[in-house]
Protein backbone atom coordinates (compact mmCIF):
# COMPACT_ATOMS: atom_id res chain seq x y z
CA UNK A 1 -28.15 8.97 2.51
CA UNK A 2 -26.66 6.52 -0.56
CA UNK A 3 -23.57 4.21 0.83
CA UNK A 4 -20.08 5.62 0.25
CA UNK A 5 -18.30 3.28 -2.52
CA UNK A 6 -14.83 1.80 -1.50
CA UNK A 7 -12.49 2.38 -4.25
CA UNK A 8 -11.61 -0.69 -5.70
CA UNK A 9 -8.02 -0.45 -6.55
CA UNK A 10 -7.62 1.02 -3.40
CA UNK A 11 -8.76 -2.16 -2.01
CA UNK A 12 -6.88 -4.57 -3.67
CA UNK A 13 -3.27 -2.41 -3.12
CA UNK A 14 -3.71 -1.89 0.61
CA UNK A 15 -4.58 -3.69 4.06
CA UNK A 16 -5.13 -2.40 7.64
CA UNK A 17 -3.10 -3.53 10.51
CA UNK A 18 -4.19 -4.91 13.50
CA UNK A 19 -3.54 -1.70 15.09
CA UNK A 20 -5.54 0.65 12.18
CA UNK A 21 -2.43 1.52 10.33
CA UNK A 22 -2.62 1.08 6.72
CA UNK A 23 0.39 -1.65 4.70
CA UNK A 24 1.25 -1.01 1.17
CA UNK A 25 3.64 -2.79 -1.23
CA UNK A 26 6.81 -1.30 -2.01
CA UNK A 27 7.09 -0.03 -5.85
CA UNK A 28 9.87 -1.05 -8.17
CA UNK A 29 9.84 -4.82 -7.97
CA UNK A 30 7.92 -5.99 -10.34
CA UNK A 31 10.33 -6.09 -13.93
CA UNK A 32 13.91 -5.33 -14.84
CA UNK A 33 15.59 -7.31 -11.71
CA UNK A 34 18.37 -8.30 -13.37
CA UNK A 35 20.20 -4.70 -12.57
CA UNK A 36 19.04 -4.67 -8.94
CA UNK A 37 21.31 -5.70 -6.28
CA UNK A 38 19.62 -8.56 -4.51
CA UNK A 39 20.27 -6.65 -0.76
CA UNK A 40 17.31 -3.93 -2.73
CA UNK A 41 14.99 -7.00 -3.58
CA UNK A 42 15.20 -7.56 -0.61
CA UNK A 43 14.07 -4.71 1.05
CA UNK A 44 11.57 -3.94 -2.22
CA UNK A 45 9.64 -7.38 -1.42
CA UNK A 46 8.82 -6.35 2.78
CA UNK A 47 5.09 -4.40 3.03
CA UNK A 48 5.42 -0.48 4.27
CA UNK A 49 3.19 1.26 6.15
CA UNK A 50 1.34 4.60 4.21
CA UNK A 51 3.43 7.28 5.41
CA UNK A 52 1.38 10.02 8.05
CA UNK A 53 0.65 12.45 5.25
CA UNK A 54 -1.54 10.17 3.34
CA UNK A 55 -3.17 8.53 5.68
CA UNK A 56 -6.33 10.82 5.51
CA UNK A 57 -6.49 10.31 1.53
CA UNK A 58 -6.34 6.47 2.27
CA UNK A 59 -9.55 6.76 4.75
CA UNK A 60 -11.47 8.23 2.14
CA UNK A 61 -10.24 5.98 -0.34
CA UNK A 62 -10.89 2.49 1.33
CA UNK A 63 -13.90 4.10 3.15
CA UNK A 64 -12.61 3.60 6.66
């Protein structure tokens, strides 16, 4: 049987952990900062982890 392809924007937006959890990037910090408090830049810039209930769509995704 033919290789599974990794998706590539998948890829290039999220990492595995040590551990085999998956880190993503935290949306709504890329333009119009200027009206954002800097406590939510902040929080915006830390990685998150892909919560439970996407997980499974990740695997298939990033071909893990």
């Amino acid at each position: 049987m033919p290789k599974i392809k990794t998706n590539s924007s998948a890829k290039k937006r999220f990492k595995i952990t040590a551990s085999g959890k998956i880190k993503r990037r935290k949306g709504f910090a890329n333009h119009i900062l200027t009206k954002k408090s800097k406590k939510r830049k902040k929080r915006l810039a830390k990685a998150a982890i892909v919560h439970p209930s996407d997980v499974r769509r990740m695997k298939l995704l990033l071909n893990i």
